[in-house]
Protein backbone atom coordinates (compact mmCIF):
# COMPACT_ATOMS: atom_id res chain seq x y z
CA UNK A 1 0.00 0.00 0.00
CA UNK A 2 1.15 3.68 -0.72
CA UNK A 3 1.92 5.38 2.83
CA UNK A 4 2.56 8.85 3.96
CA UNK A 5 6.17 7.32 5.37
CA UNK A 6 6.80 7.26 0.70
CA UNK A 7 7.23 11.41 0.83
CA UNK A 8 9.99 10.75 3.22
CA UNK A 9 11.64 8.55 0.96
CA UNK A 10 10.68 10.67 -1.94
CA UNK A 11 13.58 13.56 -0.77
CA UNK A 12 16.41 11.22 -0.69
CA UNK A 13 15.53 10.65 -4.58
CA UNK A 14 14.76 14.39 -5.42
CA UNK A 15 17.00 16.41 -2.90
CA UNK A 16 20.15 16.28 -5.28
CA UNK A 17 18.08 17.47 -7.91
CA UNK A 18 16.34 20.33 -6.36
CA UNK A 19 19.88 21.36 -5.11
CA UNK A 20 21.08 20.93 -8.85
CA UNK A 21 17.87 23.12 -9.71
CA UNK A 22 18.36 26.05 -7.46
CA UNK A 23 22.11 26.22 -8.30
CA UNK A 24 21.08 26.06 -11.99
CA UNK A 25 18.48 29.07 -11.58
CA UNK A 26 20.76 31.31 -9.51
CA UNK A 27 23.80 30.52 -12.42
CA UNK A 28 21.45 31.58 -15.07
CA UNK A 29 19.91 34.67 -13.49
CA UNK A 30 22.73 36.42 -12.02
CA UNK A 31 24.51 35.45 -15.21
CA UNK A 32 21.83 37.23 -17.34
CA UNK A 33 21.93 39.93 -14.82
CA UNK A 34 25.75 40.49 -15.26
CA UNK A 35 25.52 40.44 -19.04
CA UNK A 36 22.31 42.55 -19.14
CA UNK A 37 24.67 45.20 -18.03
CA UNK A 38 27.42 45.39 -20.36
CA UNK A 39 26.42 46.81 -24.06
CA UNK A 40 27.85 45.08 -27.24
CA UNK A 41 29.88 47.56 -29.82
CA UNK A 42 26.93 47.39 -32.46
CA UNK A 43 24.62 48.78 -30.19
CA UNK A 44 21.62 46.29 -31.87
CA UNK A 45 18.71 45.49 -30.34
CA UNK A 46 17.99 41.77 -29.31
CA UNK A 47 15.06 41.85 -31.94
CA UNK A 48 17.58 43.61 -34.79
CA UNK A 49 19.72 40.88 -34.08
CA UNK A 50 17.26 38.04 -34.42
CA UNK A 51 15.81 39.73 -37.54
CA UNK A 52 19.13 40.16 -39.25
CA UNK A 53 20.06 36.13 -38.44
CA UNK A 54 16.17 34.83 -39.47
CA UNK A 55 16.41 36.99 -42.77
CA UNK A 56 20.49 35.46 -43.80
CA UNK A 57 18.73 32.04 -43.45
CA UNK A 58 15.85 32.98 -45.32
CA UNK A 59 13.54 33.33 -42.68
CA UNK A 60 12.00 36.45 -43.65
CA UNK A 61 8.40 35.08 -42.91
CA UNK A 62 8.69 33.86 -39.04
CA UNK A 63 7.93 37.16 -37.21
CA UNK A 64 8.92 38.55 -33.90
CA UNK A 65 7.14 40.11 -31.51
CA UNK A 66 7.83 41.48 -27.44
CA UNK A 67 6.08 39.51 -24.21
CA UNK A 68 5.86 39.89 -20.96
CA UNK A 69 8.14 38.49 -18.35
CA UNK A 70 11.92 37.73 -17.69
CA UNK A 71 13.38 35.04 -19.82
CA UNK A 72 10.32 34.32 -21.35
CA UNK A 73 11.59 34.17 -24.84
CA UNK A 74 10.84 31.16 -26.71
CA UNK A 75 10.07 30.13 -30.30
CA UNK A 76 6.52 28.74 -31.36
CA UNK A 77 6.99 26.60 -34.55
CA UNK A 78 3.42 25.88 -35.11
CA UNK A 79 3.22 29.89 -35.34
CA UNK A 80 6.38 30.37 -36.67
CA UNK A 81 7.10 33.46 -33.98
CA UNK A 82 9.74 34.51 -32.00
CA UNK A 83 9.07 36.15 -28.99
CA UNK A 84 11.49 37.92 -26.69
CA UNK A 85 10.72 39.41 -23.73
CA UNK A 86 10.88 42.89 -23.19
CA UNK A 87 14.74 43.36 -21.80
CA UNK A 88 15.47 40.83 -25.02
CA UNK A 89 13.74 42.34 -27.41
CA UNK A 90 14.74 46.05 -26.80
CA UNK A 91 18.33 45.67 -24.80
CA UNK A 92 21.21 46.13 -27.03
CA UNK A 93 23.60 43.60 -24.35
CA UNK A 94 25.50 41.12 -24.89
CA UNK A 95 22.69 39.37 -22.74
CA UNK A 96 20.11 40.38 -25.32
CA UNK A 97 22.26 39.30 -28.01
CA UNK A 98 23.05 35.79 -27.03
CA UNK A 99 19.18 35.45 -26.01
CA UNK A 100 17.80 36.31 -29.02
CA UNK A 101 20.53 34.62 -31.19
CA UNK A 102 19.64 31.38 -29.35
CA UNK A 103 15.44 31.64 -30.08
CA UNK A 104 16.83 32.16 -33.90
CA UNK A 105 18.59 28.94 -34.09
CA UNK A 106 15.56 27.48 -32.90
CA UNK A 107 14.00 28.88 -35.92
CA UNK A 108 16.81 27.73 -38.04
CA UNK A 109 16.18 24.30 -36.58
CA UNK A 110 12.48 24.07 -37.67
CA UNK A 111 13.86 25.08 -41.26
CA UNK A 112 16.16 22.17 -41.35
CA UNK A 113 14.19 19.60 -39.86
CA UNK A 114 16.15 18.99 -37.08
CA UNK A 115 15.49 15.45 -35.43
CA UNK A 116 15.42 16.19 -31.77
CA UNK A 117 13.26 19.21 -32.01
CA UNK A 118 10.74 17.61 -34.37
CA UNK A 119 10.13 14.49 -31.89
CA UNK A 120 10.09 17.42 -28.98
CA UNK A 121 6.89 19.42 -30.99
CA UNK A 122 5.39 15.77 -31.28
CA UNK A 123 5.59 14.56 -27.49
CA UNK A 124 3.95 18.42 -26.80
CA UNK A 125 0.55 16.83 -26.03
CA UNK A 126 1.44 13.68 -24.69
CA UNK A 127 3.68 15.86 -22.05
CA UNK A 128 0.98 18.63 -21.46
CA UNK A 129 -1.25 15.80 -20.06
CA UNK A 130 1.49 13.00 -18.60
CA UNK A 131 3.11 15.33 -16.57
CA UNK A 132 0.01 16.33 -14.50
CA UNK A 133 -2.39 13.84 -14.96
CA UNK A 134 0.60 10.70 -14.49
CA UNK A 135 1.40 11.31 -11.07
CA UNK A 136 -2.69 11.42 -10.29
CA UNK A 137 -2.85 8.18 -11.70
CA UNK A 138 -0.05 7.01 -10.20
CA UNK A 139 -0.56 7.89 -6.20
CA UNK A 140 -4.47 6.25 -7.51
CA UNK A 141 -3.24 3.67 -8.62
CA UNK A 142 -0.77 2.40 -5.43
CA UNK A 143 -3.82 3.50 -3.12
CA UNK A 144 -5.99 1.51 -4.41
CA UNK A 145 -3.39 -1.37 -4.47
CA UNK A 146 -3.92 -1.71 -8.24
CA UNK A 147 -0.72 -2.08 -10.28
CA UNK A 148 -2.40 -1.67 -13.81
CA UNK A 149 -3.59 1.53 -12.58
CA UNK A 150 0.07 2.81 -11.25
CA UNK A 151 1.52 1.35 -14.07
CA UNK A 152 -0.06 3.48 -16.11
CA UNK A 153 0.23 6.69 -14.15
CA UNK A 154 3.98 5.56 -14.09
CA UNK A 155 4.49 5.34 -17.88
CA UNK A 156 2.17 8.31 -19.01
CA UNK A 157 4.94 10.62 -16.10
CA UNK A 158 8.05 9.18 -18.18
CA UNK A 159 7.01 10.96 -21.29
CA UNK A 160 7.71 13.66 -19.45
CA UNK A 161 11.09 12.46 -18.66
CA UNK A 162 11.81 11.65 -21.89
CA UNK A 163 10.80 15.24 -23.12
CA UNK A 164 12.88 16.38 -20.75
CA UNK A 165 16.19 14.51 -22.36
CA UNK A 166 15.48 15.35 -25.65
CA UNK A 167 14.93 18.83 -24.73
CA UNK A 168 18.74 18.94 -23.60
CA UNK A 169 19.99 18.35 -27.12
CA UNK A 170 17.74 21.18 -28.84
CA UNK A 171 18.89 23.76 -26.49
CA UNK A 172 22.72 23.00 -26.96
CA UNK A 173 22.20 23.08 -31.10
CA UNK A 174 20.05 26.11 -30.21
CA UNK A 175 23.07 27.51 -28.38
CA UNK A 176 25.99 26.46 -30.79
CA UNK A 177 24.00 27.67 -33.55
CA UNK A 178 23.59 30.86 -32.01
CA UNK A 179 27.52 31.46 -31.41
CA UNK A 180 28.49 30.99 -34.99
CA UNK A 181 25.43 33.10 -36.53
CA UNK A 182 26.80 35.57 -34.60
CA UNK A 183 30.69 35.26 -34.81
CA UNK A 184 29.98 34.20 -38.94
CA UNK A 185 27.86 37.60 -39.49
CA UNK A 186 29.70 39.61 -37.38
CA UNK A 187 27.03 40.59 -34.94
CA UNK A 188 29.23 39.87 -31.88
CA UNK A 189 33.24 40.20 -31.90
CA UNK A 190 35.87 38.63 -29.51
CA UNK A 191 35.03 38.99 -26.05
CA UNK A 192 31.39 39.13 -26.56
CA UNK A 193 31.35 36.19 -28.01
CA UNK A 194 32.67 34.66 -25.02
CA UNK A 195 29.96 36.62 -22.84
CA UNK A 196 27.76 35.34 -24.99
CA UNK A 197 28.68 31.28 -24.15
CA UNK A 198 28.63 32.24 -20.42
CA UNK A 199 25.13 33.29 -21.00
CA UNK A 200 23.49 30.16 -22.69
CA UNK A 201 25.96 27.89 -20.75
CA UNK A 202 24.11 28.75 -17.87
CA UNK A 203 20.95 28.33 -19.59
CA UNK A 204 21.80 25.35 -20.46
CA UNK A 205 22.36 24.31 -17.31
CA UNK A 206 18.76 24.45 -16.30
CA UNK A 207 17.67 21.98 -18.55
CA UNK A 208 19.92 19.41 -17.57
CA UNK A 209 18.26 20.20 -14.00
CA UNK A 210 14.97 19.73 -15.36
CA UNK A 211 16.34 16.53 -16.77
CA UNK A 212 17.60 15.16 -13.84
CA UNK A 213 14.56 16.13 -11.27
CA UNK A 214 12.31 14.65 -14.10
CA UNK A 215 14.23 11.21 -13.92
CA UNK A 216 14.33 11.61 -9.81
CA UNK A 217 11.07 12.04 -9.78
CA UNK A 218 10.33 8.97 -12.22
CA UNK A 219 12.80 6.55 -10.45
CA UNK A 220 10.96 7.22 -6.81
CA UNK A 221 7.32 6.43 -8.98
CA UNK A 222 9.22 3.18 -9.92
CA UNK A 223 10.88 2.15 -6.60
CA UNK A 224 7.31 2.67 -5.02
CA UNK A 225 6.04 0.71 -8.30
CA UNK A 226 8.27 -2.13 -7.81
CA UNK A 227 8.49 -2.54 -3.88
CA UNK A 228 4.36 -2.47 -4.00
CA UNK A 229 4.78 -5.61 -6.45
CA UNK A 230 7.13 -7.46 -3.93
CA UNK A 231 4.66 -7.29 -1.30
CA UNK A 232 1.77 -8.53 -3.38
C-alpha cells in the first residue's frame, strides 16, 4: 500500500536534484543579470539581431514580436514566432544578443528539420497531459493497491522524462547555432562572443536540472512501483 512514510523517501531521490535546480536558476539569473549590463559595440537590439540572423537564413516570414516576463523568450513553430521578452527584445547587451541569437537557431532548426526538435513538438501533447495527470494516476493507482492503474500513471509521467532529455539536445544546437550566426555575421566580436557562451551555458544548465529532477522524480514512482509488487 502507498503510505505517507513514501514522501519521506521521496527527498532522498529528489533532494540532489532540487539542489542541482536552485544552483542552476541562480547561475542563469545572475549570469543574465551580469551580461544585461554590459552593451555590445553594435549597439543592436535583441530583436535587430534576431531579424538580421532569421532573414540570412531565409527566414524572412517567421515574425517577432515582445512579451511579458523575464526570460520568457521562446520560439513557437506551429506559429512560426519569435518572442522575446521585453529586456530581449529592446536591450542592445551582450545578454540580449546571445538570447535572441539562441530563439533564432531554434527557428533555423524548424527550417532544417532537425530530429530532436521535431520528436520534442510531437511529445507536446502527450507531455501537457502525462506530466500532470501521471502522477494522479499514479498515487491512484498504489492506493488503491492496483498495479495496472500505477503502471499506467507511471508510464504516461516518463514521457515527461523523456521530453525532458530530448529537450537537452535542442537547447545545446540552439546555443551552438547561435555562437556561430553571430561570430559568422559579425554581430558579436571577440570577447562578446565569449559573454555570450557564459550566458546560454548557464541556460543550459537548467535543462539538464529539469532533466535530472524529471528522472528523480520517475525513479521514486518506480521504486514505489516495484516494492508495492514485492509485497503482493
Amino acid at each position: 500500500m502507498f503510505y505517507t512514510g513514501s514522501f519521506g523517501l521521496y527527498f532522498l531521490f529528489a533532494l540532489p536534484a532540487l539542489l542541482l535546480g536552485f544552483w542552476a536558476q541562480f547561475k542563469v539569473q545572475s549570469t543574465y543579470k551580469t551580461y544585461s549590463k554590459v552593451r555590445t559595440s553594435n549597439g543592436l537590439t535583441g530583436a535587430e539581431i534576431a531579424r538580421r540572423i532569421l532573414d540570412s537564413n531565409q527566414l524572412q516570414d517567421v515574425q517577432i514580436e515582445q512579451v511579458g516576463g523575464t526570460l520568457s523568450d521562446h520560439y513557437d513553430p506551429s506559429k512560426r514566432i519569435l518572442s522575446l521578452s521585453q529586456g530581449v527584445y529592446g536591450g542592445n547587451s551582450i545578454a540580449a544578443a546571445g538570447v535572441a541569437a539562441h530563439e533564432s537557431g531554434h527557428a533555423i532548426q524548424h527550417k532544417v528539420n532537425y530530429g530532436p526538435l521535431a520528436l520534442r513538438s510531437l511529445m507536446v501533447p502527450s507531455v501537457q497531459i502525462g506530466s500532470w495527470l501521471g502522477p494522479i494516476v499514479f498515487i491512484g493507482g498504489m492506493l488503491l493497491n492496483s498495479s495496472n492503474l500505477a503502471l499506467i500513471g507511471l508510464v504516461l509521467f516518463a514521457a515527461t522524462a523523456v521530453f525532458a532529455i530530448v529537450t537537452i539536445p535542442v537547447e545545446l544546437d540552439a546555443s551552438r547555432r547561435a555562437k556561430e550566426m553571430l561570430a559568422s555575421t559579425g554581430l558579436a566580436y571577440g570577447s562578446e562572443v565569449e559573454g555570450v557562451s557564459k550566458v546560454l551555458d548557464a541556460a543550459a544548465l537548467t535543462y539538464v536540472a529539469g532533466a535530472v529532477q524529471a528522472l528523480s522524480t520517475l525513479l521514486y514512482y518506480a521504486f514505489l512501483f516495484m516494492g508495492s509488487r514485492r509485497r503482493n
